[in-house]
Protein backbone atom coordinates (compact mmCIF):
# COMPACT_ATOMS: atom_id res chain seq x y z
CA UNK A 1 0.00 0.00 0.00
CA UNK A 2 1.62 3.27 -0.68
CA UNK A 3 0.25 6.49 -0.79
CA UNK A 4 -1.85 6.73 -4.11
CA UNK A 5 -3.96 4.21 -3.00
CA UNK A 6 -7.58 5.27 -1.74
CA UNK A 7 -7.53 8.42 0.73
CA UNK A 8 -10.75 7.15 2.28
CA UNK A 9 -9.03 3.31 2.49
CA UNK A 10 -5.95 4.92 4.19
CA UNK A 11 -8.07 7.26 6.57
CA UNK A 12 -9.90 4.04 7.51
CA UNK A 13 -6.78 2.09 8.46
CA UNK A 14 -5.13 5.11 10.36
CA UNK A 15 -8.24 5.55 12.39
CA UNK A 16 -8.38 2.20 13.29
CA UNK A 17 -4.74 1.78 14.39
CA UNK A 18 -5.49 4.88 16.50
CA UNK A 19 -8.51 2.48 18.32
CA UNK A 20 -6.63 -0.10 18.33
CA UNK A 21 -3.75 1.58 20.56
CA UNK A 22 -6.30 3.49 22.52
CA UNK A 23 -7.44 -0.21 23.21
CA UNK A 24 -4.05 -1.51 24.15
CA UNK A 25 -3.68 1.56 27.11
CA UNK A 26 -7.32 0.87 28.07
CA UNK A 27 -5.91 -2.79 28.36
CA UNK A 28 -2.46 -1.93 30.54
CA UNK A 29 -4.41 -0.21 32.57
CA UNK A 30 -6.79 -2.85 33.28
CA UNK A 31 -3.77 -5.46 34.36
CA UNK A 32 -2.05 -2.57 35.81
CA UNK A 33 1.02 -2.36 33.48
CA UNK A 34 0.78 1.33 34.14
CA UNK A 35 4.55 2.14 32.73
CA UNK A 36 3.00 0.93 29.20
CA UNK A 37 -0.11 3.34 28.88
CA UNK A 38 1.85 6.79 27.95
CA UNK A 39 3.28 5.71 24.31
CA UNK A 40 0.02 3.92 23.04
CA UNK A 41 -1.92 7.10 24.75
CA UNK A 42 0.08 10.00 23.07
CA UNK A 43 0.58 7.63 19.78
CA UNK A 44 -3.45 7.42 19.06
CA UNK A 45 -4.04 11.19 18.30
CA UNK A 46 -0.78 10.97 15.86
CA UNK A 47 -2.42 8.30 13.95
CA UNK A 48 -5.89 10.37 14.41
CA UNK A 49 -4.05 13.17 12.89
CA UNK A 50 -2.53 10.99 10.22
CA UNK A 51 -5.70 9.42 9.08
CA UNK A 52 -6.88 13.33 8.44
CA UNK A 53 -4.07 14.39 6.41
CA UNK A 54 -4.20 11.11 4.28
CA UNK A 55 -7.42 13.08 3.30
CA UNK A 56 -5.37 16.07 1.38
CA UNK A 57 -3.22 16.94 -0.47
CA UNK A 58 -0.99 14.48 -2.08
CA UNK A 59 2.44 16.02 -0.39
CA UNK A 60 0.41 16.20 3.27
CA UNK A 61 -0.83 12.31 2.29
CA UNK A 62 2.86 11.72 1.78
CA UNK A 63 3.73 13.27 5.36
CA UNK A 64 0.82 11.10 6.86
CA UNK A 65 2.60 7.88 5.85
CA UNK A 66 5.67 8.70 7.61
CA UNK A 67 4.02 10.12 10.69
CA UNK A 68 2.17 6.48 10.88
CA UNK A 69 5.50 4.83 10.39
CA UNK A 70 7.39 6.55 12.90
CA UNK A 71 4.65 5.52 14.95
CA UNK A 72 4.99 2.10 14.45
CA UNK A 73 8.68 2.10 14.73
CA UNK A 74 8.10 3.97 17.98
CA UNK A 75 5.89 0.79 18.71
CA UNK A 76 8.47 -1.99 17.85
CA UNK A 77 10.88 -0.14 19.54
CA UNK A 78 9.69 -0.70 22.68
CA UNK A 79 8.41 -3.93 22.09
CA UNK A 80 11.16 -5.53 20.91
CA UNK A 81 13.71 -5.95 23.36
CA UNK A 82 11.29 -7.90 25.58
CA UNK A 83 10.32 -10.26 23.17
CA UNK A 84 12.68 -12.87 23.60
CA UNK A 85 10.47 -15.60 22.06
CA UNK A 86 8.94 -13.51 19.53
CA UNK A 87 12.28 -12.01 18.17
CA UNK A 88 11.80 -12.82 14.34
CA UNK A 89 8.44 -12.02 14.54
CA UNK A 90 8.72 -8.23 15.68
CA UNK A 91 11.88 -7.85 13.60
CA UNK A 92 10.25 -8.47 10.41
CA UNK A 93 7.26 -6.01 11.44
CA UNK A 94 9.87 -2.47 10.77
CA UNK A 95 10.27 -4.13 7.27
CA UNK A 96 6.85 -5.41 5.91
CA UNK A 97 5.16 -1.95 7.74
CA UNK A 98 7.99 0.12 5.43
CA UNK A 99 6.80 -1.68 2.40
CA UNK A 100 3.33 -1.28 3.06
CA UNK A 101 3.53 2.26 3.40
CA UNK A 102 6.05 3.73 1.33
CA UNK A 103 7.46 3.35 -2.83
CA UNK A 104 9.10 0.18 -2.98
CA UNK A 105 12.77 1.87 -3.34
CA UNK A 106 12.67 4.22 -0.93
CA UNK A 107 11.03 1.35 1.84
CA UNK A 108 14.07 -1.23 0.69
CA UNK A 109 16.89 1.82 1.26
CA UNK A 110 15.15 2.68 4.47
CA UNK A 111 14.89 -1.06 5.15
CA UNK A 112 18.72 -1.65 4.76
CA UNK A 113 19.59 1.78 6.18
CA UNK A 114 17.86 0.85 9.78
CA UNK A 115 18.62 -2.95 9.98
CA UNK A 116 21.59 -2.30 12.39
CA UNK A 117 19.14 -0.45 14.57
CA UNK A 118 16.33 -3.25 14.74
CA UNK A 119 19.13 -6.03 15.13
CA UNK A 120 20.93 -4.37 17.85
CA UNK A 121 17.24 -4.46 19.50
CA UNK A 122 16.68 -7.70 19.46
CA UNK A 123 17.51 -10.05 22.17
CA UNK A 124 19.79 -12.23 20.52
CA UNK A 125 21.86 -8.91 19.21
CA UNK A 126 23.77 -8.85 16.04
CA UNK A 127 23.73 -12.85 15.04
CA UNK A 128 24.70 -13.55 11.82
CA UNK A 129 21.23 -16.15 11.28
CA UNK A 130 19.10 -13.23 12.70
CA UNK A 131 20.92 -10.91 10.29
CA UNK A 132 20.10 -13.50 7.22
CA UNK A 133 16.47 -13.54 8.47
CA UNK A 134 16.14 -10.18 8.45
CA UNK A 135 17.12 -9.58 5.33
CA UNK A 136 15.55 -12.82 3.26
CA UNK A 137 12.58 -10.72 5.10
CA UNK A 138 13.02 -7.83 3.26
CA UNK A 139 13.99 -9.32 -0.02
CA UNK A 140 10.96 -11.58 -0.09
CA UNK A 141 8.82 -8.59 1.07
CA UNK A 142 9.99 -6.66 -1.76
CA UNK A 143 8.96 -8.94 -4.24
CA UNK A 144 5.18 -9.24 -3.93
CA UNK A 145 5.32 -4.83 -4.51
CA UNK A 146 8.03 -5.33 -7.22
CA UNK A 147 5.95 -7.76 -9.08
CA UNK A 148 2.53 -5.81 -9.00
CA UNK A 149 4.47 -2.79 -10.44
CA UNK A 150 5.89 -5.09 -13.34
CA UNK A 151 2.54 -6.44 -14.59
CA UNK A 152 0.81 -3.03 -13.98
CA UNK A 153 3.70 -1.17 -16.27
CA UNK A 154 3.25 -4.25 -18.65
CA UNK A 155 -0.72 -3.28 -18.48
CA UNK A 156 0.19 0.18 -19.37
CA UNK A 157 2.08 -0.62 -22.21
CA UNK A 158 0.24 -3.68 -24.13
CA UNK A 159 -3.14 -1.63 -23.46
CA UNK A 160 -4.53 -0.27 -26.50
CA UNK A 161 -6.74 2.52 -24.21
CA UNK A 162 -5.85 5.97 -22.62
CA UNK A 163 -5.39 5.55 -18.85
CA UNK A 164 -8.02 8.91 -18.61
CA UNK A 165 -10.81 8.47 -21.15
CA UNK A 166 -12.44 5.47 -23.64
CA UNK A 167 -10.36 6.54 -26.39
CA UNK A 168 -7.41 4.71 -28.34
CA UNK A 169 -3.90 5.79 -27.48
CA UNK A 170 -1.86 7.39 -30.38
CA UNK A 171 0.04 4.67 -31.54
CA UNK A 172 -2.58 1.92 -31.72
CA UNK A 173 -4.83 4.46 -33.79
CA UNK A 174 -2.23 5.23 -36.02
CA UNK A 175 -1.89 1.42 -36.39
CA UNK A 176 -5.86 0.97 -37.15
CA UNK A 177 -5.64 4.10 -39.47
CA UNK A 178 -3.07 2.35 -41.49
CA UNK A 179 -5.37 -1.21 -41.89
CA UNK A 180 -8.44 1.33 -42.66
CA UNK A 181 -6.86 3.10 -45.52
CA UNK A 182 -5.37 -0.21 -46.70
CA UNK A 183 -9.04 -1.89 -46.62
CA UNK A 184 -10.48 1.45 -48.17
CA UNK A 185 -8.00 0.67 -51.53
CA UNK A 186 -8.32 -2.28 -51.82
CA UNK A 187 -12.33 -2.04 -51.71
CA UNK A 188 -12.72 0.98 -53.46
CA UNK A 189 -14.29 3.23 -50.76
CA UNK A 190 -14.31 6.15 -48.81
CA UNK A 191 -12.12 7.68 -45.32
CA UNK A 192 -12.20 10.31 -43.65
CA UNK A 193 -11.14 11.41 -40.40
CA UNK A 194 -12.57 14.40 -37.79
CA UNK A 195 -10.30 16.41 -36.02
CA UNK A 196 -11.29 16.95 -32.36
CA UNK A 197 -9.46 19.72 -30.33
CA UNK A 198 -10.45 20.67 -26.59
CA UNK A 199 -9.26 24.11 -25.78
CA UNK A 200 -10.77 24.02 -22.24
CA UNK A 201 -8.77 20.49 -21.11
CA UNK A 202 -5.78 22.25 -19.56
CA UNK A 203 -7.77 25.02 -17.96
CA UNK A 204 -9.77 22.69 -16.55
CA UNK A 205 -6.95 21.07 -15.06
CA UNK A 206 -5.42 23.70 -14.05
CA UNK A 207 -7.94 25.82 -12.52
CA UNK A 208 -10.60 23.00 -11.28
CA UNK A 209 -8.49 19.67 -10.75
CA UNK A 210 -8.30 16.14 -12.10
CA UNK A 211 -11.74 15.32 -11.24
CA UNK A 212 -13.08 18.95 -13.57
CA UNK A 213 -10.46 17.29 -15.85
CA UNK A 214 -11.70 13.43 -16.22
CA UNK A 215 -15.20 14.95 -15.91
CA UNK A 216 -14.64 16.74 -19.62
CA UNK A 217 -12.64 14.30 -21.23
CA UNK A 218 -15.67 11.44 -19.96
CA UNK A 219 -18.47 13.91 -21.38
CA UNK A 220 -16.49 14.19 -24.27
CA UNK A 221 -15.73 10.65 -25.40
CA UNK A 222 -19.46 9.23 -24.15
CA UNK A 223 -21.33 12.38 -26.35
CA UNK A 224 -19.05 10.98 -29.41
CA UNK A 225 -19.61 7.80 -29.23
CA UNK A 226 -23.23 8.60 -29.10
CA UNK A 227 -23.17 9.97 -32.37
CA UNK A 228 -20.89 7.72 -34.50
CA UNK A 229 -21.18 4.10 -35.35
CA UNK A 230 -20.21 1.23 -33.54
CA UNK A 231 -17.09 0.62 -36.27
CA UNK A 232 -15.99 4.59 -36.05
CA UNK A 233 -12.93 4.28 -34.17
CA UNK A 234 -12.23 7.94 -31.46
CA UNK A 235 -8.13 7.72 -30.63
CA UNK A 236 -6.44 10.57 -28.31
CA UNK A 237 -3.31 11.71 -30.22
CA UNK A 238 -2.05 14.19 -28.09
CA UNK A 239 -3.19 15.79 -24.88
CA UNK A 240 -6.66 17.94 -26.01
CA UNK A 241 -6.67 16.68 -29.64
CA UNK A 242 -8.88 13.70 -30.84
CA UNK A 243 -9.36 11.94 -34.25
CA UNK A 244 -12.47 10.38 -34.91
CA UNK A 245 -11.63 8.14 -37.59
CA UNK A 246 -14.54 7.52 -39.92
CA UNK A 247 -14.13 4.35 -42.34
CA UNK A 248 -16.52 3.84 -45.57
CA UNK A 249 -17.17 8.33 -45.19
CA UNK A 250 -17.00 11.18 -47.65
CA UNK A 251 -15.79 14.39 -46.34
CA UNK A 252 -19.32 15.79 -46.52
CA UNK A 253 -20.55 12.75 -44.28
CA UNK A 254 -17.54 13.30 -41.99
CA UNK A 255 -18.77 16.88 -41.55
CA UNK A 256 -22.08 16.25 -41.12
CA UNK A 257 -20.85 13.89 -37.82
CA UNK A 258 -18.55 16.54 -36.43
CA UNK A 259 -21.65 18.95 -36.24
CA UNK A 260 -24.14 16.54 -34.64
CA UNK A 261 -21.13 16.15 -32.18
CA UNK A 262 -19.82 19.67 -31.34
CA UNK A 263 -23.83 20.74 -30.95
CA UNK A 264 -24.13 18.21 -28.24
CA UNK A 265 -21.02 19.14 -26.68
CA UNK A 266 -22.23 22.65 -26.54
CA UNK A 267 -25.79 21.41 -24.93
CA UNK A 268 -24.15 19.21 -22.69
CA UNK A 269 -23.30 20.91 -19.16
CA UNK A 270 -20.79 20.48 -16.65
CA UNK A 271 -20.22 21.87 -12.99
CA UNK A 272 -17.20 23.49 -13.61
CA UNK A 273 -16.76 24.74 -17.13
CA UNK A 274 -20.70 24.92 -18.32
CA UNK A 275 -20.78 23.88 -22.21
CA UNK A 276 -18.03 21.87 -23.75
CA UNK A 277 -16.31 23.42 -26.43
CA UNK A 278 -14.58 22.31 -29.26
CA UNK A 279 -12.34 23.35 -32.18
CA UNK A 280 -12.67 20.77 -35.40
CA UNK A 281 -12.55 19.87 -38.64
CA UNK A 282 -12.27 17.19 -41.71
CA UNK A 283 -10.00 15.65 -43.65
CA UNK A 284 -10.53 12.71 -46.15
CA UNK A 285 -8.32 10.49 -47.17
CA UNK A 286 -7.30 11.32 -51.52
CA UNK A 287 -7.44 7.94 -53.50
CA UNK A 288 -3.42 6.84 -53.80
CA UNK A 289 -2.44 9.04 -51.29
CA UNK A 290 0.12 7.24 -49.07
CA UNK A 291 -0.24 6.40 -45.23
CA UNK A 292 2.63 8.85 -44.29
CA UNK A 293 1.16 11.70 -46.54
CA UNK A 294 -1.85 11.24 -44.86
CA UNK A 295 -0.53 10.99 -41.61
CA UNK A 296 1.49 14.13 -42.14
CA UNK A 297 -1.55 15.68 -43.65
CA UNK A 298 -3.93 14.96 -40.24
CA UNK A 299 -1.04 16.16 -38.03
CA UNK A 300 -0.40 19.28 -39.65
CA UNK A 301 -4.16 20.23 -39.29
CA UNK A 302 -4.11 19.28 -35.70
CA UNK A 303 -1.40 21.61 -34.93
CA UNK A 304 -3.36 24.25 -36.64
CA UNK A 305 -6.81 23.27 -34.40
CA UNK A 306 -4.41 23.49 -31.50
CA UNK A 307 -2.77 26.95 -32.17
CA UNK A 308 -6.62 28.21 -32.85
C-alpha cells in the first residue's frame, strides 16, 4: 500500500490503528502495566491526525505515511527488546510496515539503512542467522510490490486505451488508421477522419483539478460515441486533440458527424466549465495518397486546431 492508494481506504486504516492503541492503554491499565499506557496514549491522536491528512493533499498524504510509520517504529521499539520468544516475529514487522507504506525503493533503502538499529534491539543482538532472516525478510517482502508494479507497467504498455478516457492511445490508432486506408484501396471506398481539439482540457486542469479534468474528457468521449457508429474508431493523439476516424465516409458525411457532435457538446453541461467546447474539422483520405502523406496531412491540421 503506498500512498496513491484510496484516501478514504488509508483514513480508515489510520483511524483504526489509532482504536486499536487506545485499546491496548485501556488494556495496561486494566492489568495494571501502568509504565505501558503513555506511548500507546500519546501515539493514538498521531495516527488520528494521520488518518486526516491522508485526506489532502498528495504532499500532506505523503507526510501522513511517515508520521504512521514513525509511529509504528516507535511501537516496535519498545516492544522488541522484551520479546525474547517472539524475536523474528517483531523484527520483520519495521520491514513489511515500510513496504506497506512507502514506494518500494525508498522502503528497501530505508529497510537496509535501519537494519543495524532493529538487530541491535533484538535479544539475541547482532547474530549472523538473525541478520540472514532479516534480510531474506526484506527481499521476499519486496517482491510481492516489485511484481505488481511489473505487470501493472506491462498493463500500461500492451493496453490499446488511454489511462483517462475510452479513447485509443496514439500509436494503436495510427496502427488501425493504417489497416483502414489499406481496406479502403483495396475495396474501393471512402475515409475520412474528424479532427477533435479541446481548448478548455488544460484550464480545466489547471484551474478545477483532475476530477473537472476526467469529468470533460468522460463527457467528451461518451457524447461521441453517441453519435458515431459502432465501427468509427475515437483515438487521443495528443493531450486535447482527438481523431475520430470515420471508415466507408466522404468528407461531406464526416462533416455532417462533427456537427451533430460539437452541438451536443455545446448542450451538454458540466459543474465546472458549463458547455463543452470544441475546435474541429475534416480531412478525407485522396485515392493513392500514401499512409505517411496522410498521416502528415492529419497532423499538420491538428497543430493548426491546437494553435486556434
Amino acid at each position: 500500500m503506498s500512498t496513491s492508494d484510496s484516501p478514504r481506504l488509508l483514513a480508515a486504516l489510520y483511524a483504526l490503528g489509532a482504536l486499536l492503541l487506545v485499546g491496548q492503554a485501556v488494556w495496561h491499565y486494566l492489568v495494571g502495566d501502568y509504565h505501558r499506557i503513555l506511548l500507546p496514549a500519546l501515539l493514538s491522536p498521531l495516527l488520528l491526525t494521520a488518518a486526516l491528512m491522508s485526506l489532502g493533499q498528495q504532499e500532506t498524504a505523503r507526510l501522513s505515511a511517515y508520521l504512521v510509520l514513525t509511529c509504528g517504529y516507535l511501537l516496535i521499539a519498545t516492544t522488541l527488546p522484551g520479546e525474547d520468544h517472539q524475536t523474528l516475529l517483531w523484527l520483520g514487522l519495521p520491514a513489511v510496515l515500510t513496504l506497506l507504506l512507502l514506494p518500494l525503493g525508498t522502503a528497501t533503502l530505508l529497510n537496509v539503512i535501519l537494519a543495524p538499529i532493529w538487530l541491535l534491539l533484538a535479544s539475541e543482538g547482532l547474530s549472523a542467522p538473525t541478520a540472514m532472516a532479516y534480510l531474506a525478510l526484506v527481499v521476499a517482502a519486496g517482491l510481492a510490490p516489485w511484481s505488481v508494479r511489473h505487470q501493472h507497467a506491462l498493463l500500461l504498455a500492451t493496453d490499446p486505451w488511454d489511462q483517462e478516457c475510452s479513447a485509443l492511445k496514439a500509436e494503436p490508432l495510427l496502427e488501425r488508421l493504417e489497416s483502414e486506408m489499406k481496406r479502403t484501396e483495396l475495396l474501393d471506398q471512402r475515409l475520412a477522419v474528424a479532427l477533435l481539439h479541446l481548448p478548455q482540457l488544460e484550464m480545466a486542469g489547471e484551474q478545477f483539478g483532475g476530477p473537472a479534468r476526467h469529468a470533460l474528457l468522460n463527457t467528451f468521449c461518451k457524447i461521441v460515441e453517441q453519435h458515431c457508429r459502432d465501427h468509427d474508431l475515437l483515438g487521443r493523439i495528443g493531450e486535447a486533440d482527438f481523431w475520430l476516424v470515420l471508415p466507408n465516409t466522404s468528407e461531406s458525411g464526416a462533416l455532417l458527424v462533427r456537427q451533430r457532435i460539437e452541438d451536443a457538446l455545446a448542450d451538454a453541461r458540466l459543474h465546472a466549465t458549463g458547455g463543452l467546447e470544441v475546435r474541429g474539422t475534416t480531412c478525407a483520405h485522396t485515392p493513392g495518397q500514401s499512409f505517411m502523406a496522410f498521416r502528415r496531412r492529419l497532423e499538420n491540421t491538428t497543430r493548426r486546431l491546437a494553435d486556434g
